[in-house]
Each structure stands twice: as structure tokens, then as C-alpha cells.
C-alpha atoms as a PDB file:
ATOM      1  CA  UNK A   1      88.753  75.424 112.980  1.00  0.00           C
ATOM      2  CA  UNK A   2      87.076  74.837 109.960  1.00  0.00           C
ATOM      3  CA  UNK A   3      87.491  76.624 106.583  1.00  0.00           C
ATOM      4  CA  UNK A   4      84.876  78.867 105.350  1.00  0.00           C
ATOM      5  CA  UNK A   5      81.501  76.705 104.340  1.00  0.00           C
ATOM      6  CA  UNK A   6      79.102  79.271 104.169  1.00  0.00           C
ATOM      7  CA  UNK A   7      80.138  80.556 100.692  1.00  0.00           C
ATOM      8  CA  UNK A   8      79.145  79.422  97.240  1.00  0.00           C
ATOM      9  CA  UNK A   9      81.286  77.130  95.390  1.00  0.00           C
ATOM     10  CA  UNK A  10      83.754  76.912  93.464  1.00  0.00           C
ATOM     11  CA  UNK A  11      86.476  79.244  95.159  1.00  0.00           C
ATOM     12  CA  UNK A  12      87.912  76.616  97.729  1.00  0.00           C
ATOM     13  CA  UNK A  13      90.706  74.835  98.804  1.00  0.00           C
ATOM     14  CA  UNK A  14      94.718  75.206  96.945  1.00  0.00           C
ATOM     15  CA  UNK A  15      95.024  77.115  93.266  1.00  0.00           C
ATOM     16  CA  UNK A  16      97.932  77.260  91.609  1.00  0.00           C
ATOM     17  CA  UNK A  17      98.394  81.037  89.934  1.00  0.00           C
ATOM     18  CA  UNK A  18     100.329  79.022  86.857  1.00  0.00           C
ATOM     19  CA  UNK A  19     103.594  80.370  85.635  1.00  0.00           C
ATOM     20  CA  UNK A  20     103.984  80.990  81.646  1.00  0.00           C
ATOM     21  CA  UNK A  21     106.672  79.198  79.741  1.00  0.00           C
ATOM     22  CA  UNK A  22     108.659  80.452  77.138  1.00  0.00           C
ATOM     23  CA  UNK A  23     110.810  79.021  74.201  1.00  0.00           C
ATOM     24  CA  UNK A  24     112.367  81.259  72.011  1.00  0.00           C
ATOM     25  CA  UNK A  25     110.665  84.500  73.470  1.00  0.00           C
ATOM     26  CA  UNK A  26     107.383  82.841  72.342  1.00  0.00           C
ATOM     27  CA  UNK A  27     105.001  80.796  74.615  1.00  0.00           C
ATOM     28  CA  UNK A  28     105.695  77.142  75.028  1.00  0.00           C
ATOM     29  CA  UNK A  29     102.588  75.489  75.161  1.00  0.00           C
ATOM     30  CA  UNK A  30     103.766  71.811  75.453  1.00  0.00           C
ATOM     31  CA  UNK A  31     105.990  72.515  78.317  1.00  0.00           C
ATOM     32  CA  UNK A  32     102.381  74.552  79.970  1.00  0.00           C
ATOM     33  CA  UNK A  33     100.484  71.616  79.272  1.00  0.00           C
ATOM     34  CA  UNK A  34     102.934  69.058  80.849  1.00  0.00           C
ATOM     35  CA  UNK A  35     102.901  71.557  83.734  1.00  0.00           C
ATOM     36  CA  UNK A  36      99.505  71.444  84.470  1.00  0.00           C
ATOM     37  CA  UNK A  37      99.242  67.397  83.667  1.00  0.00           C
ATOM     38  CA  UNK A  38     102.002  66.869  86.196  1.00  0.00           C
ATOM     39  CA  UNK A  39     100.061  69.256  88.892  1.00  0.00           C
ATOM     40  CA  UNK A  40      96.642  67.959  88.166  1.00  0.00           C
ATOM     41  CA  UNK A  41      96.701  64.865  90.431  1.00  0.00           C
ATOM     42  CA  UNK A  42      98.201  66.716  93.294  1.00  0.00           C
ATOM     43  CA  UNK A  43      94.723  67.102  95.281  1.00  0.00           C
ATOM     44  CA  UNK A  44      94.696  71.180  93.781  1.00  0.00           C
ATOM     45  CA  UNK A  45      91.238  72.984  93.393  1.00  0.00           C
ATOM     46  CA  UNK A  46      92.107  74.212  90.008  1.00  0.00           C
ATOM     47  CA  UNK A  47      94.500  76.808  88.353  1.00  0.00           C
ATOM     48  CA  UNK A  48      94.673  80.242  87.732  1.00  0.00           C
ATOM     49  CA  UNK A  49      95.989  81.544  83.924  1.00  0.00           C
ATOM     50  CA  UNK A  50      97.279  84.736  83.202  1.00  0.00           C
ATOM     51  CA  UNK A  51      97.986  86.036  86.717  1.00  0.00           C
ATOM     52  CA  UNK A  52     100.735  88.209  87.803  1.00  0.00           C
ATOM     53  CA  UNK A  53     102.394  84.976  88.097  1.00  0.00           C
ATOM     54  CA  UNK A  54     101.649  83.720  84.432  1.00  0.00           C
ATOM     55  CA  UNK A  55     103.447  87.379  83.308  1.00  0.00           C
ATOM     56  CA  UNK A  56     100.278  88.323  82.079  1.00  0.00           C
ATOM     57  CA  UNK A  57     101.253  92.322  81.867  1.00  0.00           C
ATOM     58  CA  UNK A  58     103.685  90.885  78.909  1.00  0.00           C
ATOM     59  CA  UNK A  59     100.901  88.738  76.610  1.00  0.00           C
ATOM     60  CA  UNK A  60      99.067  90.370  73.918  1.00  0.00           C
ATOM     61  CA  UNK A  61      95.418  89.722  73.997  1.00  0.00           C
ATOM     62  CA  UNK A  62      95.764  86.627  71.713  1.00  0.00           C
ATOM     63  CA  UNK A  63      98.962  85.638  73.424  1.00  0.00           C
ATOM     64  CA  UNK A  64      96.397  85.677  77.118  1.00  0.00           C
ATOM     65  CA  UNK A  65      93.572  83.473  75.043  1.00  0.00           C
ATOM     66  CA  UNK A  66      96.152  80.973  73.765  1.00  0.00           C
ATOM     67  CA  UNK A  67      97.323  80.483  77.360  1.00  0.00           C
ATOM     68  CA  UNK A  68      94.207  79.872  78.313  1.00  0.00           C
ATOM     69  CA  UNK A  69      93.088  77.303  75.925  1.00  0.00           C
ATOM     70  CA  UNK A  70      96.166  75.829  76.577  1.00  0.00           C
ATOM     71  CA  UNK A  71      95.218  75.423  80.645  1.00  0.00           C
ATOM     72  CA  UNK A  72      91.506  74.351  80.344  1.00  0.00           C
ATOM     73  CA  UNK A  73      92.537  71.383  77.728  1.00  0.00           C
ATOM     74  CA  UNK A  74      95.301  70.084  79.773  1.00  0.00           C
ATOM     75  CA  UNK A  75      93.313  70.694  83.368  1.00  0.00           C
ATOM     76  CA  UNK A  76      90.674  68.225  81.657  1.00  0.00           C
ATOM     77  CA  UNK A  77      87.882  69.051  83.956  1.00  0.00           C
ATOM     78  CA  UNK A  78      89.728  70.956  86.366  1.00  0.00           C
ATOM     79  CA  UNK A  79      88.677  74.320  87.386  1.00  0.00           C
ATOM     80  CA  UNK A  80      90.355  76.864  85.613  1.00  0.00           C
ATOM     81  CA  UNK A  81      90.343  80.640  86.509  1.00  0.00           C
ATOM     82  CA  UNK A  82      91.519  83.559  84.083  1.00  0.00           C
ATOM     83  CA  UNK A  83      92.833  86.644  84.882  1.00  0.00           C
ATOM     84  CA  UNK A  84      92.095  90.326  83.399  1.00  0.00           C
ATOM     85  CA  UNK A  85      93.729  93.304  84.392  1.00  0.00           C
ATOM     86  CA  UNK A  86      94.859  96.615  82.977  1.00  0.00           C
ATOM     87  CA  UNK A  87      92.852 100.155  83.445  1.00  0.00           C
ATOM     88  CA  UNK A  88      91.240 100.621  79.974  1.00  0.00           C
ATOM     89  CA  UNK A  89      87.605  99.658  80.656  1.00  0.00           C
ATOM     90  CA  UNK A  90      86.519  98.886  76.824  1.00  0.00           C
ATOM     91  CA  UNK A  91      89.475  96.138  76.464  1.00  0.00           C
ATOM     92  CA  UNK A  92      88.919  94.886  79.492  1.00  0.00           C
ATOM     93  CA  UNK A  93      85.354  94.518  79.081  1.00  0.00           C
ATOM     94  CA  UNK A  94      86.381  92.574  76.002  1.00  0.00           C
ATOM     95  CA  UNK A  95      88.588  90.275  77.754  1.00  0.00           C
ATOM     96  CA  UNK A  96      85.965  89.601  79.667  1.00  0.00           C
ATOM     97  CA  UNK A  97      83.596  88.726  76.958  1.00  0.00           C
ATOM     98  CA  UNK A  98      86.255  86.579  75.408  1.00  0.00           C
ATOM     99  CA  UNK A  99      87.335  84.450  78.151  1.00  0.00           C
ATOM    100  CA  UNK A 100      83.525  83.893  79.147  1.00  0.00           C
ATOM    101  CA  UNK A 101      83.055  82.449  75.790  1.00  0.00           C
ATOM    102  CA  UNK A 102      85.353  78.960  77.940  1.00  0.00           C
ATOM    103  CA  UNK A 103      84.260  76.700  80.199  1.00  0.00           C
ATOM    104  CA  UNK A 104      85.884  78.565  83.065  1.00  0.00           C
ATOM    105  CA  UNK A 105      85.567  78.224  86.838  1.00  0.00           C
ATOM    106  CA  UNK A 106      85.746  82.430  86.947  1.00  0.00           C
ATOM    107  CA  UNK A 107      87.720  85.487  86.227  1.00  0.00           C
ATOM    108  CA  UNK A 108      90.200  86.687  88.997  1.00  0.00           C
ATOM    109  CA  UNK A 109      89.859  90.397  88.157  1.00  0.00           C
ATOM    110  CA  UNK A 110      92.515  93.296  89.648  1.00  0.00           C
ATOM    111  CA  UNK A 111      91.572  97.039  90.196  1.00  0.00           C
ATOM    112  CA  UNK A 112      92.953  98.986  87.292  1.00  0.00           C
ATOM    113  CA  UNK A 113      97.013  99.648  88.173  1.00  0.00           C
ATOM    114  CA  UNK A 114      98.990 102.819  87.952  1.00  0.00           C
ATOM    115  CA  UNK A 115      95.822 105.622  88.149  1.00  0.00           C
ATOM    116  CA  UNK A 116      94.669 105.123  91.640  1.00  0.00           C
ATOM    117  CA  UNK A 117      91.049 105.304  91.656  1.00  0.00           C
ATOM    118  CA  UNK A 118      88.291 106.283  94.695  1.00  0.00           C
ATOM    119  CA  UNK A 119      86.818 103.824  96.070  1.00  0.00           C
ATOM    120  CA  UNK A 120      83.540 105.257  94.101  1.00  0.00           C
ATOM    121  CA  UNK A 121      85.838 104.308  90.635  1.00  0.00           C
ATOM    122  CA  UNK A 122      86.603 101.175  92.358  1.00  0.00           C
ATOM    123  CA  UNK A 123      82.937 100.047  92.922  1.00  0.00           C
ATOM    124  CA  UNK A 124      81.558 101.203  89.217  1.00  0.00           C
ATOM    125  CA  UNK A 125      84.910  99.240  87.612  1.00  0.00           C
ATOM    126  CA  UNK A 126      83.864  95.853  89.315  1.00  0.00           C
ATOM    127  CA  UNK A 127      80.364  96.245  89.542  1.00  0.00           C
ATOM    128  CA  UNK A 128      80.670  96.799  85.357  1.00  0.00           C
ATOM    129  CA  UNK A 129      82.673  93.957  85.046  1.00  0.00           C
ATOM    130  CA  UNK A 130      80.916  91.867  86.860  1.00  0.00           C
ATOM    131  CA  UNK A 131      77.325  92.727  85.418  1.00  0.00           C
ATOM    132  CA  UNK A 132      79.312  91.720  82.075  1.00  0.00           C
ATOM    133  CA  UNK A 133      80.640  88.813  83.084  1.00  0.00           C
ATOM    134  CA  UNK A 134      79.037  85.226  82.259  1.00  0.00           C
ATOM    135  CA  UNK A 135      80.830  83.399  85.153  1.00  0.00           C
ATOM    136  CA  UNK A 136      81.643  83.886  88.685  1.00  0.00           C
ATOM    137  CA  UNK A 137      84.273  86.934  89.701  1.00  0.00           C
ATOM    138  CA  UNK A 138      87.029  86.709  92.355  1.00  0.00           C
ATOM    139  CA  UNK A 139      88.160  90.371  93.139  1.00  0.00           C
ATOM    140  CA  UNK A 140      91.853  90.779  93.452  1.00  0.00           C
ATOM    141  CA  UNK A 141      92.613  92.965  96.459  1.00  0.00           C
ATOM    142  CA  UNK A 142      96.904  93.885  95.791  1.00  0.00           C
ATOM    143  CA  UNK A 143      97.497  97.109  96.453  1.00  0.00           C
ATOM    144  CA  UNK A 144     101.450  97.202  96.288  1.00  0.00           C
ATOM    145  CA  UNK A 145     101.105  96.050  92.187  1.00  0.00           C
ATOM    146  CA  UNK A 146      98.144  98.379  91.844  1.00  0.00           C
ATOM    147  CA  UNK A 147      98.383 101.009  93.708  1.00  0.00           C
ATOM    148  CA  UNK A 148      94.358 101.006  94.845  1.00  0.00           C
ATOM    149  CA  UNK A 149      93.446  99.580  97.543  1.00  0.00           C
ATOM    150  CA  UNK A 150      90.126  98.427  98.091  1.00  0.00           C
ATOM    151  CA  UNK A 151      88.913  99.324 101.515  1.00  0.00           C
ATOM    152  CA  UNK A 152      86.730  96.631 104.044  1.00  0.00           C
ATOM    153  CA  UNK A 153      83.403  98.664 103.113  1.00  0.00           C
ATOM    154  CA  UNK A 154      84.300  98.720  99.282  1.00  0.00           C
ATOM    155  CA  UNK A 155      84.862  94.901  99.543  1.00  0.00           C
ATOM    156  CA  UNK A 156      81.333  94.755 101.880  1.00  0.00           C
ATOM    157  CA  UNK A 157      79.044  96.470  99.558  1.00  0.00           C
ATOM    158  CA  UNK A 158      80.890  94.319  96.447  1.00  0.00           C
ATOM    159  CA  UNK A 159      79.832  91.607  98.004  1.00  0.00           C
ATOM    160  CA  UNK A 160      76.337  92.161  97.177  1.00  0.00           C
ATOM    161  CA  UNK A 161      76.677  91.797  93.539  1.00  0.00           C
ATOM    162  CA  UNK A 162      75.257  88.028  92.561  1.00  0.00           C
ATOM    163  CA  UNK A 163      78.208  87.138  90.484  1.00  0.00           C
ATOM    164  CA  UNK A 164      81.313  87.857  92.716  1.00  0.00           C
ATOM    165  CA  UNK A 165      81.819  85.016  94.761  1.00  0.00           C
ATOM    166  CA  UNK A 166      85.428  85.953  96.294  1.00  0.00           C
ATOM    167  CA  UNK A 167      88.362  87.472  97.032  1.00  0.00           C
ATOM    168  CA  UNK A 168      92.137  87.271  96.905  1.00  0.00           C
ATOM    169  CA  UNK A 169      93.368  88.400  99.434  1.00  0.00           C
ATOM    170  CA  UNK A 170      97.362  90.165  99.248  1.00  0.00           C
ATOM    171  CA  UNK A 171      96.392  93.538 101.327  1.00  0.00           C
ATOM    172  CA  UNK A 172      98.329  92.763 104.478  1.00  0.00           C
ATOM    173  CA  UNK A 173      95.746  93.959 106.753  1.00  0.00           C
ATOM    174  CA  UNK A 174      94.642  91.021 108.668  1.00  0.00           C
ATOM    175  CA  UNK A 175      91.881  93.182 110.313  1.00  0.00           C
ATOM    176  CA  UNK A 176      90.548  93.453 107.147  1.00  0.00           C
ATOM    177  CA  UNK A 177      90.706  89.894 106.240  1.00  0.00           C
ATOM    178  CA  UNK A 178      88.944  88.351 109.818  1.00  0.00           C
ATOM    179  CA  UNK A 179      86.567  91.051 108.963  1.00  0.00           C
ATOM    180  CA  UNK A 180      85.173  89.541 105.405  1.00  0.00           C
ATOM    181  CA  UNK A 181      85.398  85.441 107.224  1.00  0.00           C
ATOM    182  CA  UNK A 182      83.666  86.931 109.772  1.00  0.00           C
ATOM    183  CA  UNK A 183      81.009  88.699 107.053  1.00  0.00           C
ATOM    184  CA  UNK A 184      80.937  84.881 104.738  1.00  0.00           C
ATOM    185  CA  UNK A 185      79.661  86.151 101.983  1.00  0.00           C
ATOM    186  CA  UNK A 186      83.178  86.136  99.908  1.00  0.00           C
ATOM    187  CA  UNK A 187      85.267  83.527  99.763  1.00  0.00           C
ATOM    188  CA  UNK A 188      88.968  84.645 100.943  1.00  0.00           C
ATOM    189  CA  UNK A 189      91.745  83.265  99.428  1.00  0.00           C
ATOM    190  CA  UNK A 190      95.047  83.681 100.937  1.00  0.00           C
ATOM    191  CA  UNK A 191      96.610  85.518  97.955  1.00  0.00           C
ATOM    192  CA  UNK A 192     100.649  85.943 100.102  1.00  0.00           C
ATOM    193  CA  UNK A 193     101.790  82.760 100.702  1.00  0.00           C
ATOM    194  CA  UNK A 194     103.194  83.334 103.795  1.00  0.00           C
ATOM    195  CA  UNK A 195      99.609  84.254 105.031  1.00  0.00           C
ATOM    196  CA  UNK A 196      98.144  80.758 103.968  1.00  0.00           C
ATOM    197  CA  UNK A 197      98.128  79.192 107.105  1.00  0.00           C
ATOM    198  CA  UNK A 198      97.026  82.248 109.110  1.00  0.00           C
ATOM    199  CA  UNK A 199      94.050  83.018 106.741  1.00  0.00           C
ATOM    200  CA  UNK A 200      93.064  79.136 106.821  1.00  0.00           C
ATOM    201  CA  UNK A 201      93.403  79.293 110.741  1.00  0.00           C
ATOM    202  CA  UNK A 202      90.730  82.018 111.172  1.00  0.00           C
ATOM    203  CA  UNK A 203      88.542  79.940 108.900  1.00  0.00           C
ATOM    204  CA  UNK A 204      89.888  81.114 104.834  1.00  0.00           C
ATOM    205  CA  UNK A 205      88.139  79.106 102.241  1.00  0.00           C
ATOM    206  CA  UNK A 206      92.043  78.476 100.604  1.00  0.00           C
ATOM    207  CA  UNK A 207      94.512  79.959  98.814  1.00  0.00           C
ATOM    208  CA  UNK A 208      96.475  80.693  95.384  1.00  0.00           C
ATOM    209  CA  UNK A 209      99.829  80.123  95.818  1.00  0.00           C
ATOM    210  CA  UNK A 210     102.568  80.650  93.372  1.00  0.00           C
ATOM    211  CA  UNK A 211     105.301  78.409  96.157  1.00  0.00           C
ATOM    212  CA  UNK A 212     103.390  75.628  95.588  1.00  0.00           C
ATOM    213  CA  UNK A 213     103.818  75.013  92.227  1.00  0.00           C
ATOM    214  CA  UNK A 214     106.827  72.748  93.790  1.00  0.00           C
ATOM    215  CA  UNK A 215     105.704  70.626  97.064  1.00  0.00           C
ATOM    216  CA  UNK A 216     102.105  70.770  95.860  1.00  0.00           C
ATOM    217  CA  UNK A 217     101.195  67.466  98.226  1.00  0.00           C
ATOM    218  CA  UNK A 218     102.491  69.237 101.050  1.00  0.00           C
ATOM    219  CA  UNK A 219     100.313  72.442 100.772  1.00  0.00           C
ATOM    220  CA  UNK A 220      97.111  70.361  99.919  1.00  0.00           C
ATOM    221  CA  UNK A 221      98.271  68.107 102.939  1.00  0.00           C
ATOM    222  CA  UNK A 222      98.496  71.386 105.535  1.00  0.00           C
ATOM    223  CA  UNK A 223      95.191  72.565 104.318  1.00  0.00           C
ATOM    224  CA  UNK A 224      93.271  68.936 104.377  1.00  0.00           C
ATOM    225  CA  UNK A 225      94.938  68.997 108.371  1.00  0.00           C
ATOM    226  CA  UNK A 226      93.777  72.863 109.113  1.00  0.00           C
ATOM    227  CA  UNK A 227      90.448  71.518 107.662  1.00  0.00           C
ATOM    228  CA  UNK A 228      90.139  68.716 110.018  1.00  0.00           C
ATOM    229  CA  UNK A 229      90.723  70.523 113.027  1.00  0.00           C
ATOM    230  CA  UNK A 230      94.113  69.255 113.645  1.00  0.00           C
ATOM    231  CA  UNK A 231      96.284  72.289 114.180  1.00  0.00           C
ATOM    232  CA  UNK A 232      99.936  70.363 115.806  1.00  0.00           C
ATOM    233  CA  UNK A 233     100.296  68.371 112.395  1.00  0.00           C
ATOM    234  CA  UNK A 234      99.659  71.091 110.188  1.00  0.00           C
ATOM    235  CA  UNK A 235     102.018  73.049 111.596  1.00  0.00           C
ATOM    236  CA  UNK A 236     104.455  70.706 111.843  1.00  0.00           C
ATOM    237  CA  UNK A 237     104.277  70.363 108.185  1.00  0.00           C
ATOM    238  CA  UNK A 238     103.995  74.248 107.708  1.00  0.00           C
ATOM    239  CA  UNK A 239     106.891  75.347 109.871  1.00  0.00           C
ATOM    240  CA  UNK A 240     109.372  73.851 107.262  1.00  0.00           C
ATOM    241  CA  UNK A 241     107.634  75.790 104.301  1.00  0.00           C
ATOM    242  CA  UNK A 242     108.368  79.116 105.820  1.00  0.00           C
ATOM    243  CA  UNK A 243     111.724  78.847 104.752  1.00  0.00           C
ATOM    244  CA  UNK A 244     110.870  77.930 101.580  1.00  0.00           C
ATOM    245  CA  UNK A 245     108.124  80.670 101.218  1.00  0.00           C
ATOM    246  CA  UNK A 246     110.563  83.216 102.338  1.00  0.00           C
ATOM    247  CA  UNK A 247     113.433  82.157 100.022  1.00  0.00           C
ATOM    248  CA  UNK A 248     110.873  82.048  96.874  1.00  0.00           C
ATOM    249  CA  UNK A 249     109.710  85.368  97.066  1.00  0.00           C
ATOM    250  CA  UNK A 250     113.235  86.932  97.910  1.00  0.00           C
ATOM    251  CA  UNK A 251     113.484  87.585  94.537  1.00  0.00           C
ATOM    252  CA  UNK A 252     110.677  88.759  91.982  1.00  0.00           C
ATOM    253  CA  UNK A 253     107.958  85.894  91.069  1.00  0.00           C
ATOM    254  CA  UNK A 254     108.749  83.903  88.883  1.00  0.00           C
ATOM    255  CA  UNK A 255     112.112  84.033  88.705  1.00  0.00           C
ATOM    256  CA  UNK A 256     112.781  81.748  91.431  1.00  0.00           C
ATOM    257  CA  UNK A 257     109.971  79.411  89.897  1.00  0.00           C
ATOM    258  CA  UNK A 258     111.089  79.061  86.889  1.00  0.00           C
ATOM    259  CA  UNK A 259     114.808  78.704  87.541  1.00  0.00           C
ATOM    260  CA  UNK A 260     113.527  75.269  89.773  1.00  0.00           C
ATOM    261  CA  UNK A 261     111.527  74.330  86.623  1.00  0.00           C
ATOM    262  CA  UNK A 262     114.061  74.992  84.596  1.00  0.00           C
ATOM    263  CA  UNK A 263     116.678  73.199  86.341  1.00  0.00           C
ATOM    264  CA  UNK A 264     114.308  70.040  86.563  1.00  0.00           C
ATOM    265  CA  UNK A 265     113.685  70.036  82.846  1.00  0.00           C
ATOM    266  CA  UNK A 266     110.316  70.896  82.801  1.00  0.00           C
ATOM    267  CA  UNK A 267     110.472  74.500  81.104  1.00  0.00           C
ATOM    268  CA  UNK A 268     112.944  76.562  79.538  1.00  0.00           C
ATOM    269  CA  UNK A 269     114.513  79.496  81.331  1.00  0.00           C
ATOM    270  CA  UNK A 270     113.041  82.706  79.762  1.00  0.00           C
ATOM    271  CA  UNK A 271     111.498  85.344  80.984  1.00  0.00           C
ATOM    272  CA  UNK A 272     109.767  88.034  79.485  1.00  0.00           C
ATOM    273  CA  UNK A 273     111.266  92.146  80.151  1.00  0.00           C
ATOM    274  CA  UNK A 274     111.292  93.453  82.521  1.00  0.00           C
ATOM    275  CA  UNK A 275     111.564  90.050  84.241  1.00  0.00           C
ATOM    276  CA  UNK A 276     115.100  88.838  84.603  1.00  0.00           C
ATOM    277  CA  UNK A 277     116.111  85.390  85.883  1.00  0.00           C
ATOM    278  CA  UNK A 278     116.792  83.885  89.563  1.00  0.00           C
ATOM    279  CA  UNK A 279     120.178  84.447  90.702  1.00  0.00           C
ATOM    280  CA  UNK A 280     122.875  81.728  90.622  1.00  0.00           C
ATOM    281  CA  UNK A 281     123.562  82.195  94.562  1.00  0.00           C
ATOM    282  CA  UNK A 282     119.078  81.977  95.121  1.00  0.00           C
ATOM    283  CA  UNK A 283     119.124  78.759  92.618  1.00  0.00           C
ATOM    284  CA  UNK A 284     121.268  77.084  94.861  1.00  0.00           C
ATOM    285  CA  UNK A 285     119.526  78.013  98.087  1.00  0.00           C
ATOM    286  CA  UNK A 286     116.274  76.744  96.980  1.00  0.00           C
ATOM    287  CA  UNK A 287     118.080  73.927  95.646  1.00  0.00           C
ATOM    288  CA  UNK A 288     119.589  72.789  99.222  1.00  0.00           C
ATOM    289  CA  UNK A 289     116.207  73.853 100.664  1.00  0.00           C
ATOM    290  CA  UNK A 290     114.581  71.489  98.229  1.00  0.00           C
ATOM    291  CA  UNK A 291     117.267  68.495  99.355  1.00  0.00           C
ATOM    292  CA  UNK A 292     116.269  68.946 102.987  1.00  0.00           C
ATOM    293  CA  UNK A 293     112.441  67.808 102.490  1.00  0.00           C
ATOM    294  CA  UNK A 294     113.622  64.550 101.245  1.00  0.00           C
ATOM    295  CA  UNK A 295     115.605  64.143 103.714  1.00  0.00           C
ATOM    296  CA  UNK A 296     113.655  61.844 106.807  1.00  0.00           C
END
């Protein structure tokens, strides 16, 4: 199996949707930049900023920018994506115009949330974005935050617009994701992490995975092996992420994330509302999880 090499560059291989840290209730940007130093060697593709991982929904505007700057001067040449959401066209078409002003890889942009658009809404939103935008677009297919889905023929005729390149790919309908590999001309990203190694099997380009902000090596090591055609030792080194995956995600990202972080020293604990921390009894699950890949 190979993964996808018939679309353009850059969306390929393991991002890292970057968490947000706080001190104080106001963003630390030395503990972001010591983040994204300390995951920069790891063999990622790049990062994403301001994703539903970063807590985007709770930056202002200026708050999102900072972030940003923040990311591209600490990924020193590393590929850095930003993402723009919301459902009020003219400020997203500024946030657009703002982060294209940066040297960034592309924007990872989300179907406006909350007023469920037709699929006709759906095309004229990212087609307008996209005509606007300076750099390359990945479209961000999550229906369960959104509430739109955007349907296999909506994501076909997208695909004809020069400037988007890809997509991430959290809609749970693995028809729908063989479908566009099969098509090539996005790039899919495994957006669930549980779905990384499935997507990669049928030939994904990569993924953007919030687990793997811990055990980085290991998720650029399954991919490098699904890459190479050698299926047995990936999953050998995938079968004991599952559990890891699975415990992450059983409460809402990035809780879990940041209570590891935070317990390592390498961020404070806060979170921004409605957000509330990992509990005690999950801390201590991912801690023993944690324990037993060091163990031979």
C-alpha cells in the first residue's frame, strides 16, 4: 500500500492540531513555543493552530493571530496550517485575509457550525473562501461539531477549485473516504485518530492527530511502515495505540492533553469555558497507559 502520491503537496504525512496553553486565563506563549520546539524534531509534517484542538471557538480574533505568530516562529520552517471557522462570512473572510498575510502552509477551513446549510450554501461558502484565499485550503469535513455535513459530490465538485488541495477527514463514513483516494484529487487526512491507520491503509496521504501530541515517534514510525508497504510492523506498533486513542478521547479534547502536559511540566492546567479539566481517575489511566510503552 502506498499513501496517496497523486496529490499536490504540502498536505502529507503526521500534523499535529496544536493544543493552546494558558496561564492566568491568558495565552502562554512560551510554554506554546517550547511545545512546538520539543515536537519539531519528531519526523511531523507540520502543525495545525487554532483548531478545535487549539480551543479556537474561545480566542478573540487577535487572541487567534497571536497564536499563530507564536507557531510559525517556533516551527522555524515547518509547515504551519491555521484554522478559521465560525458562520459569519465577512469575519471570516477577514480571517482569511489576515492569516494569508504569514508564511503559512494553508488554512484548514470548517463549514459554518450551528445553521446547517444545503449543500448549495456549502459549495458558495468554500468556493468564496477559497477564491479569497492566498494559500492552499484543506476543507474540514466534521459534521458532529458542525452540524453540516458535506456530502461525497459536494466534496467532488470542491475539488475542482485550484486552491483546495485537501481534506480532513472526521465524517465516519468510510465509503465516503475510499471514494475521494480513489478520486486523488484531495488529499485525505485522517482527521479521528482512531481512523489513522485505516485511512493510511486504503492509501490516505496522513493525518492530524490531536493523540499524538504525546508518542509523536511512534505515529510518524506507523506511518513511515504503512508507507513502505510493511503492514505486520505497523500494526504491531499500532495495536498498542488503540488503547491509548480510546482512553484520550474518553473525555472532551483537550482535557486529557493537557492534564499529561500539565503533569509533565510543560503547560499549565487551564482551560478555557466551557472546557473543564481531565478527571483525576482518566489522569491516572493515561498515566499507567503511558508507563506500559516504556516498558520492553
Amino acid at each position: 500500500m502506498r499513501l496517496q502520491s497523486n496529490v499536490p503537496a504540502p498536505f502529507t504525512g503526521l500534523w499535529i492540531p496544536l493544543i493552546t496553553p494558558f496561564l492566568d486565563g491568558t495565552v502562554d506563549h512560551a510554554a506554546l513555543a517550547a511545545l512546538v520546539r520539543g515536537l519539531r524534531p519528531c519526523g511531523i509534517a507540520g502543525f495545525v493552530a487554532c483548531g478545535s484542538t487549539g480551543e479556537a471557538a474561545a480566542l478573540d480574533a487577535d487572541e487567534q493571530l497571536a497564536v499563530l505568530d507564536t507557531v510559525l516562529a517556533a516551527a522555524d520552517g515547518l509547515p504551519v496550517v491555521m484554522g478559521i471557522g465560525g458562520y459569519h462570512l465577512p469575519r471570516a473572510l477577514a480571517a482569511v485575509a489576515e492569516a494569508g498575510k504569514r508564511q503559512i502552509a494553508g488554512l484548514l477551513i470548517a463549514p459554518p457550525c450551528y445553521v446547517r446549510p444545503a449543500q448549495a450554501g456549502l459549495l458558495d461558502w468554500f468556493r468564496t473562501l477559497a477564491d479569497a484565499s492566498p494559500v492552499p485550503v484543506m476543507l474540514y469535513d466534521i459534521p458532529y461539531r458542525t452540524g453540516a455535513e458535506l456530502h461525497l459530490p459536494t466534496l467532488l465538485a470542491l475539488a475542482e477549485h485550484p486552491r483546495i488541495w485537501a481534506v480532513k477527514d472526521c465524517g465516519g463514513d468510510a465509503a465516503k473516504t475510499q471514494a475521494l483516494i480513489a478520486d486523488g484529487r484531495l488529499a485525505v487526512l485522517a482527521g479521528e485518530d482512531a481512523q489513522l491507520f485505516g485511512t493510511l491503509a486504503l492509501g490516505g496521504a496522513g493525518a492530524i492527530a490531536a493523540s499524538a501530541h504525546l508518542h509523536t515517534a511512534r505515529f510518524v514510525h506507523v506511518m513511515s511502515l504503512l508507507a513502505d508497504d510493511r503492514l505486520q510492523e505497523a500494526r504491531a506498533l499500532w495495536q498498542p495505540l488503540q488503547p491509548w486513542i480510546r482512553a484520550i478521547f474518553s473525555e472532551p479534547n483537550p482535557g486529557p492533553i493537557k492534564a499529561l502536559l500539565a503533569h509533565a511540566g510543560a503547560i499549565g492546567p487551564g482551560l478555557r469555558a466551557p472546557m473543564t479539566p481531565a478527571s483525576d481517575g482518566l489522569l491516572q489511566r493515561l498515566l499507567a497507559l503511558q508507563e506500559g510503552f516504556s516498558r520492553p
